[in-house]
Protein backbone atom coordinates (compact mmCIF):
# COMPACT_ATOMS: atom_id res chain seq x y z
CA UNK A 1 0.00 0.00 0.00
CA UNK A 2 1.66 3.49 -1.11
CA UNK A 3 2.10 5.52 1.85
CA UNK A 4 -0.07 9.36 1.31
CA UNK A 5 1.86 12.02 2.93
CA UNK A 6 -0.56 13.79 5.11
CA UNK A 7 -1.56 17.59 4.20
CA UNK A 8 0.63 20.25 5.88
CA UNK A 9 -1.37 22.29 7.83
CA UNK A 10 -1.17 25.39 9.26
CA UNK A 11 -0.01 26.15 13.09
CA UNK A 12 -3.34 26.38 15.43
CA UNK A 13 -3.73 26.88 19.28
CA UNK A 14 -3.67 23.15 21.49
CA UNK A 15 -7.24 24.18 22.15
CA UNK A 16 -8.49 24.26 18.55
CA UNK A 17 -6.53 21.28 17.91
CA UNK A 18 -8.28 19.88 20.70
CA UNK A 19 -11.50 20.60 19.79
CA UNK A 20 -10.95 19.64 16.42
CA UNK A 21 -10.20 16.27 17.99
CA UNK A 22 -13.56 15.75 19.96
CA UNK A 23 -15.59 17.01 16.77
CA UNK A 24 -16.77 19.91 18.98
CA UNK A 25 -17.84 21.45 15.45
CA UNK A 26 -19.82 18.45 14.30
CA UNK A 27 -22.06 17.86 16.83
CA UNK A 28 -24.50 15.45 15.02
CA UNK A 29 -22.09 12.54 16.80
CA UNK A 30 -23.48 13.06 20.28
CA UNK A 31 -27.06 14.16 19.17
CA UNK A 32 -27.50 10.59 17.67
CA UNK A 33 -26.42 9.33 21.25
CA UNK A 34 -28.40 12.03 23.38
CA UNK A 35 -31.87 11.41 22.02
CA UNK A 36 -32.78 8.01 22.36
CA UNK A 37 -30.85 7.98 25.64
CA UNK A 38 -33.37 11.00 26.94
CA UNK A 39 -36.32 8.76 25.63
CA UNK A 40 -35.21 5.81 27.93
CA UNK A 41 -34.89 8.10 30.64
CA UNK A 42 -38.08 9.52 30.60
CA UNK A 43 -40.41 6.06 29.72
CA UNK A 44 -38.03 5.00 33.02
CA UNK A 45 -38.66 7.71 35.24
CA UNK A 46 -42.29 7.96 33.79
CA UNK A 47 -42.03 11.64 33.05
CA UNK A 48 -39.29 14.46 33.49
CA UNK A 49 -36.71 12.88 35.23
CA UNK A 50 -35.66 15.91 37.08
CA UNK A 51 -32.51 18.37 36.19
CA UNK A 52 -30.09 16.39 37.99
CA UNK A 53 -30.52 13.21 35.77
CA UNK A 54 -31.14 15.22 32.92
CA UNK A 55 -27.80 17.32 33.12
CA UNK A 56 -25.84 13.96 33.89
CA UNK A 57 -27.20 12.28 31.33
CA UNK A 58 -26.76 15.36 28.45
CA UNK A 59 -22.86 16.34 29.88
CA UNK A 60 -21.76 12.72 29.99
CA UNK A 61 -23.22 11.66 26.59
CA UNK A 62 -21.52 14.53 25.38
CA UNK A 63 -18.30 13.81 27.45
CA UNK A 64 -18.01 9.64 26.32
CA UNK A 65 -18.72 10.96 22.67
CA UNK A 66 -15.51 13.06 22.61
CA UNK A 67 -13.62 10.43 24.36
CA UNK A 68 -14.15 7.89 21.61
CA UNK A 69 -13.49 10.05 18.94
CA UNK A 70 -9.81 10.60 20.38
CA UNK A 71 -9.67 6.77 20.69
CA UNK A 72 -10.67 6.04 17.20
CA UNK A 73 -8.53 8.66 16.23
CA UNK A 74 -5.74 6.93 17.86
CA UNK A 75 -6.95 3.52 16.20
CA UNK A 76 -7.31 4.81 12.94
CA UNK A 77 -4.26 7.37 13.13
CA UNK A 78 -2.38 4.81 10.29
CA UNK A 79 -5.42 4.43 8.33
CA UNK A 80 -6.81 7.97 8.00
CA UNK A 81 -4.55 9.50 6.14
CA UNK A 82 -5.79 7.44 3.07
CA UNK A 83 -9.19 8.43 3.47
CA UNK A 84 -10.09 11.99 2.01
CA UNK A 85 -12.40 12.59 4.46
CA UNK A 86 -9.55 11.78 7.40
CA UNK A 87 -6.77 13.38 6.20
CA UNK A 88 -6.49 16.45 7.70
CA UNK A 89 -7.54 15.01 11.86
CA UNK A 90 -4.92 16.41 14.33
CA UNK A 91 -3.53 12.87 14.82
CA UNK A 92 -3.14 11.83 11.34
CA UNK A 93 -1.55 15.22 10.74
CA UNK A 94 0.66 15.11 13.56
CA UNK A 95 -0.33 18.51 15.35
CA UNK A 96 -1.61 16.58 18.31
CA UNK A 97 0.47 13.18 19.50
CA UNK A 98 -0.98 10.04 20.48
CA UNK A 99 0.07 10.83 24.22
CA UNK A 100 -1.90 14.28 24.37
CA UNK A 101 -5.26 12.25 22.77
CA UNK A 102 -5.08 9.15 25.46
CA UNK A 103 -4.78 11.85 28.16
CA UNK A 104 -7.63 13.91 26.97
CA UNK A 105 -9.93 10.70 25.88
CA UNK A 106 -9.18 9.85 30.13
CA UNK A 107 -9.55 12.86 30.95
CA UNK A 108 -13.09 13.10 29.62
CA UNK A 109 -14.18 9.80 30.64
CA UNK A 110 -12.99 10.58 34.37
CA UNK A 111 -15.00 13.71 34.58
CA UNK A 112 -17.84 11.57 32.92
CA UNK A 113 -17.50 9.30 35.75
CA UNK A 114 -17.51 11.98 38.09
CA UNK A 115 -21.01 12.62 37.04
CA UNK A 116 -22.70 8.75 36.92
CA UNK A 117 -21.11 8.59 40.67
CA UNK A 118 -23.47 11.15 41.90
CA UNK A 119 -26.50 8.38 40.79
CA UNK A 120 -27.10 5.08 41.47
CA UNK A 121 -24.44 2.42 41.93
CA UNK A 122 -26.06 0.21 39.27
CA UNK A 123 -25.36 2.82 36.70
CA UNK A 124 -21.83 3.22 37.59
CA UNK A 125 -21.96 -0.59 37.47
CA UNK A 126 -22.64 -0.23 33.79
CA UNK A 127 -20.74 2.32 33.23
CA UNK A 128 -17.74 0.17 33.30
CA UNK A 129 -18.78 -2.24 30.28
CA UNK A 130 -19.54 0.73 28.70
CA UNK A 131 -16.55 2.18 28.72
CA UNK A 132 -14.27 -0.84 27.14
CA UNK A 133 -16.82 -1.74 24.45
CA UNK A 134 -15.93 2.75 23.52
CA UNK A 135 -12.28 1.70 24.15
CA UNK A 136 -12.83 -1.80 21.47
CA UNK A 137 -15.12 -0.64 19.34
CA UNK A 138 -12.12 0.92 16.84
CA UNK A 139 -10.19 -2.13 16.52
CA UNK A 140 -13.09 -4.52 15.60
CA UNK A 141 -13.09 -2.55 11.69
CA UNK A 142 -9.82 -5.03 11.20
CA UNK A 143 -11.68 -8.20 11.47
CA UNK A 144 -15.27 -7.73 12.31
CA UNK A 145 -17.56 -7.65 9.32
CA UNK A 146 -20.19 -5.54 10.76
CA UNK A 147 -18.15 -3.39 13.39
CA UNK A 148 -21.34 -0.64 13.27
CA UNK A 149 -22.97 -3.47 15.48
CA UNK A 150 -20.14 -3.20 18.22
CA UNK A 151 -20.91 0.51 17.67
CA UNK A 152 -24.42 0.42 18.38
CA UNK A 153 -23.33 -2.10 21.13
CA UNK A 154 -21.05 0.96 22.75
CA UNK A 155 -23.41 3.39 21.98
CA UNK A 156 -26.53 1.81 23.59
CA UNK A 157 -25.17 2.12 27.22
CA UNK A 158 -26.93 5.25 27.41
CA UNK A 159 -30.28 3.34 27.47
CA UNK A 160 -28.82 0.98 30.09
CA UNK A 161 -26.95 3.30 32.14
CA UNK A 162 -30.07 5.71 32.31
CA UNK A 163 -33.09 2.83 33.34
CA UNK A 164 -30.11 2.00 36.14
CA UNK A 165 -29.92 5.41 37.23
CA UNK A 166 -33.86 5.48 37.74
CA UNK A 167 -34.77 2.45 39.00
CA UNK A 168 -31.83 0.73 39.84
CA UNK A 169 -32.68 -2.03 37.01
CA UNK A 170 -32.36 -2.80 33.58
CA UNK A 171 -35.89 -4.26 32.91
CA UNK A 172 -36.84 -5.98 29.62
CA UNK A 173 -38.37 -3.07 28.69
CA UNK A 174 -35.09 -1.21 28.55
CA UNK A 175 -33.61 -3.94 26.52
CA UNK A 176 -36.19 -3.28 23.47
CA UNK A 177 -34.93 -0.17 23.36
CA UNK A 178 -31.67 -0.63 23.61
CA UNK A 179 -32.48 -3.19 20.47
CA UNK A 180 -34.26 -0.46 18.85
CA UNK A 181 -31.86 1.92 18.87
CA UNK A 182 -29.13 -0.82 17.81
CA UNK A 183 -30.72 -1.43 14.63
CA UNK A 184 -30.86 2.46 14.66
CA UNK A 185 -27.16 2.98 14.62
CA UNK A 186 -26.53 -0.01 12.06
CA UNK A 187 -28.98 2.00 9.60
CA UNK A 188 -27.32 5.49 10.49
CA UNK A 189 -23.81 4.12 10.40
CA UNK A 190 -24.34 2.17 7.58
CA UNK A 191 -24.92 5.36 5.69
CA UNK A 192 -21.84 6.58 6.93
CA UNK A 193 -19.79 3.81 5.75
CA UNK A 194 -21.18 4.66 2.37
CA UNK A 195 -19.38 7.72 1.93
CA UNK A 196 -16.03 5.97 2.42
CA UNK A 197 -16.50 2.59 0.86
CA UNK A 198 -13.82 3.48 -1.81
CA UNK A 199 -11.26 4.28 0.19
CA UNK A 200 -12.12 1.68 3.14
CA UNK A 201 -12.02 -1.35 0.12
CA UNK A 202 -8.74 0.02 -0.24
CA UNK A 203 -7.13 0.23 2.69
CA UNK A 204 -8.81 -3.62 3.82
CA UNK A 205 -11.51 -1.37 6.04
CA UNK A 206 -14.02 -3.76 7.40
CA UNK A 207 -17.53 -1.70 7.49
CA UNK A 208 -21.20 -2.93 7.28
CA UNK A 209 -21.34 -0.97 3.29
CA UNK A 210 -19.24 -3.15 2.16
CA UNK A 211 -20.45 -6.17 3.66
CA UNK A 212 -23.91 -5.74 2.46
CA UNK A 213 -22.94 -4.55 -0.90
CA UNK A 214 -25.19 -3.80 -3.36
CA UNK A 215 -28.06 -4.71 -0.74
CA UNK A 216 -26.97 -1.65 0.95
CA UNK A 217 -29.32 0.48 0.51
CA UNK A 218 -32.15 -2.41 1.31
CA UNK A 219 -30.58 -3.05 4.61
CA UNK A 220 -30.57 0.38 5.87
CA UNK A 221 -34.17 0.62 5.24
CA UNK A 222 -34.64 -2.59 6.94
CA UNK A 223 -32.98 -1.56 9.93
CA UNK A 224 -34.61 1.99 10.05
CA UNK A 225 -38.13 -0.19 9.86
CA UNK A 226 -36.78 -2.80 13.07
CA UNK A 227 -35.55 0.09 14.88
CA UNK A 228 -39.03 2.05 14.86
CA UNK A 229 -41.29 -1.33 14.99
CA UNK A 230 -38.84 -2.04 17.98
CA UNK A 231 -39.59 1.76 19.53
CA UNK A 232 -43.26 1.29 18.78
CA UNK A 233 -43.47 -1.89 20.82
CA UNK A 234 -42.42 -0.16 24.39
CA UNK A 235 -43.81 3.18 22.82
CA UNK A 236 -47.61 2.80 22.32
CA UNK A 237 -48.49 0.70 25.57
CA UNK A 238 -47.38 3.58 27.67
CA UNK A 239 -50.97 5.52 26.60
CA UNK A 240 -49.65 9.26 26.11
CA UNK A 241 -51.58 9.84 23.36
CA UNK A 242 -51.28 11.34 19.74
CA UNK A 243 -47.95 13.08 20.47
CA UNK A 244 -46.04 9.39 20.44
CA UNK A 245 -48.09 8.87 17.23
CA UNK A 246 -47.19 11.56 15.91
CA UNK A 247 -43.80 11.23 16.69
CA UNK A 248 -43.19 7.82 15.01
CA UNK A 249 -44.97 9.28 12.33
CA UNK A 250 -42.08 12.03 11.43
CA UNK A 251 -39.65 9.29 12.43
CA UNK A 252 -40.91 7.48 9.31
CA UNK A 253 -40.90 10.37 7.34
CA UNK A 254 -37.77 11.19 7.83
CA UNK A 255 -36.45 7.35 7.14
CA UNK A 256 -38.81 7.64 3.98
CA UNK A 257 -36.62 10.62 3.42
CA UNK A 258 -33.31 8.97 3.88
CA UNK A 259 -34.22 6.37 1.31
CA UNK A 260 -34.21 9.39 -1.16
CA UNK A 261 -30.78 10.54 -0.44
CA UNK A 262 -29.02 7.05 -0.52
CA UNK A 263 -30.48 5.53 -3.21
CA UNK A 264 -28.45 6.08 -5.95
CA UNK A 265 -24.97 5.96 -3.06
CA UNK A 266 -23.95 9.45 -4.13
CA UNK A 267 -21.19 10.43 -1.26
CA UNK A 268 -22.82 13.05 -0.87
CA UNK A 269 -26.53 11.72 -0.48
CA UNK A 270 -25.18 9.74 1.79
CA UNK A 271 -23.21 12.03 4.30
CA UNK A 272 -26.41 14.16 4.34
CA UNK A 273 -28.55 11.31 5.56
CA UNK A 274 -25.90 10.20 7.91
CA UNK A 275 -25.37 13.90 9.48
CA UNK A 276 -29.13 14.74 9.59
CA UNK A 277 -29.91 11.55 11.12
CA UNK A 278 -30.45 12.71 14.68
CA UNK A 279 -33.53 14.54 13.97
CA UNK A 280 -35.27 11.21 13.89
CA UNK A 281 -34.25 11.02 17.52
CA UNK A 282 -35.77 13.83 18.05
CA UNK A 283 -39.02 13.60 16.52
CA UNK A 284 -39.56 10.70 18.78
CA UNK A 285 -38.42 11.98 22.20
CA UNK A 286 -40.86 15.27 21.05
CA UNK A 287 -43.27 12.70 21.24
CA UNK A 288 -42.63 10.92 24.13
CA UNK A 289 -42.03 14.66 26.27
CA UNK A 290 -45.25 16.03 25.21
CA UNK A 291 -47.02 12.94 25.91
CA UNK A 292 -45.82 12.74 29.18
CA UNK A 293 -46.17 16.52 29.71
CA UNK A 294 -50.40 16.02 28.55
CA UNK A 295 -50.37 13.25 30.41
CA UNK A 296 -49.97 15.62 33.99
């Protein structure tokens, strides 16, 4: 494999490189996390869970998020600089060193730890799993053909974590939703990997786009229909009304909408789908808040 000589870039401030490291400009990373992990914390507290859990939850979402991006960076430091759309990450560039990103990634995760130890023991309990499958989940795109599955594996703790907090359980119902929002991130993700099939075929990239193929774009759709049949399920017993309905219902719309942007695998199309994908999240926590809210 020819070795690409990373861009030079210009000198910036350790914070900017820092920043630039977390993704502190791309937000749509942690919003795909924050949503469905406020929806489980609501249908578990039955309502408003109150600022405290509300503030833990949002901060440390945000917190793990940034973490993992300096450990994938730090995984995929050899690897990025073949990918256009990697080229230019502090790491790959060599404006930030692999020392700095391991300190920061603890960092975060400590003062996300901070927060979870001010609830419940059970959800520190989980915490801990969920911190090595965020640690793992980088390495398993060497020999895992579907590593968006460990993803939505790592990224499901929030569900987990937040039921714990609550009610010191994970009840069944808190594992359909942590299935839900599984098949979620393999449909989001899955998208993602679509805008760098090219380069990942080229580099020996395992990813779930180029596992499925050309039944792709099928399988997205198929997991964006599990994922809200999945939601539905714990959804729609709970009785608050036509805000959840109506909150699916732009769900689907939205997925509808996705269909339209990957069809035809444009990088593009794709990214788009991929980076507006939290807003399904959000139609559906709308739904579950203002059903609650009616509800009282």
């Amino acid at each position: 494999m020819p070795v690409v000589a990373p861009p030079v870039a210009p000198p910036r401030s350790r914070l900017a490189l820092y920043l630039d490291l977390i993704r502190f400009n791309r937000p749509a990373g942690w919003l795909v996390l924050v949503w469905p992990t406020l929806v489980a914390l609501w249908v578990a507290a039955g309502g408003f869970p109150g600022w405290h859990l509300l503030i833990v939850f949002v901060a440390g979402t945000v917190l793990m998020r940034s973490a993992g991006c300096c450990i994938n960076d730090v995984a995929d430091r050899d690897f990025d600089r073949h990918v256009k759309r990697t080229q230019a990450r502090p790491i790959t560039t060599g404006q930030v060193s692999v020392r700095e990103a391991l300190v920061l990634a603890a960092a975060l995760a400590l003062v996300a730890l901070a927060l979870v130890l001010t609830t419940r023991w059970e959800a520190v309990a989980w915490s801990v799993p969920a911190v090595l499958f965020t640690i793992l989940y980088p390495f398993t795109k060497r020999f895992f053909a579907m590593p968006q599955a460990f993803l939505g594996i790592a990224f499901n703790f929030g569900i987990v974590i937040a039921y714990a907090a609550v009610q010191g359980q994970v009840p069944g119902q808190a594992w359909v939703l942590w299935l839900a929002n599984l098949f979620l991130v393999l449909a989001y993700d899955t998208e993602y990997a679509m805008v760098d099939r090219d380069d990942d075929l080229k580099i020996g990239m395992k990813t779930s786009a180029i596992t499925l193929g050309r039944f792709d774009v099928a399988g997205v759709m198929l997991f964006f229909a599990a994922s809200l049949a999945l939601t539905a399920a714990v959804l729609l017993p709970l009785g608050l009304g036509w805000p959840v309905w109506l909150g699916l219902g732009a769900a689907a719309a939205q997925m509808v909408w996705h269909y339209t942007l990957i069809r035809h695998r444009t990088r593009g199309g794709c990214f788009v789908a991929f980076s507006k994908s939290h807003w399904i999240g959000v139609a559906i926590f709308a739904g579950v808040a203002l059903g609650y809210a009616l509800r009282y």
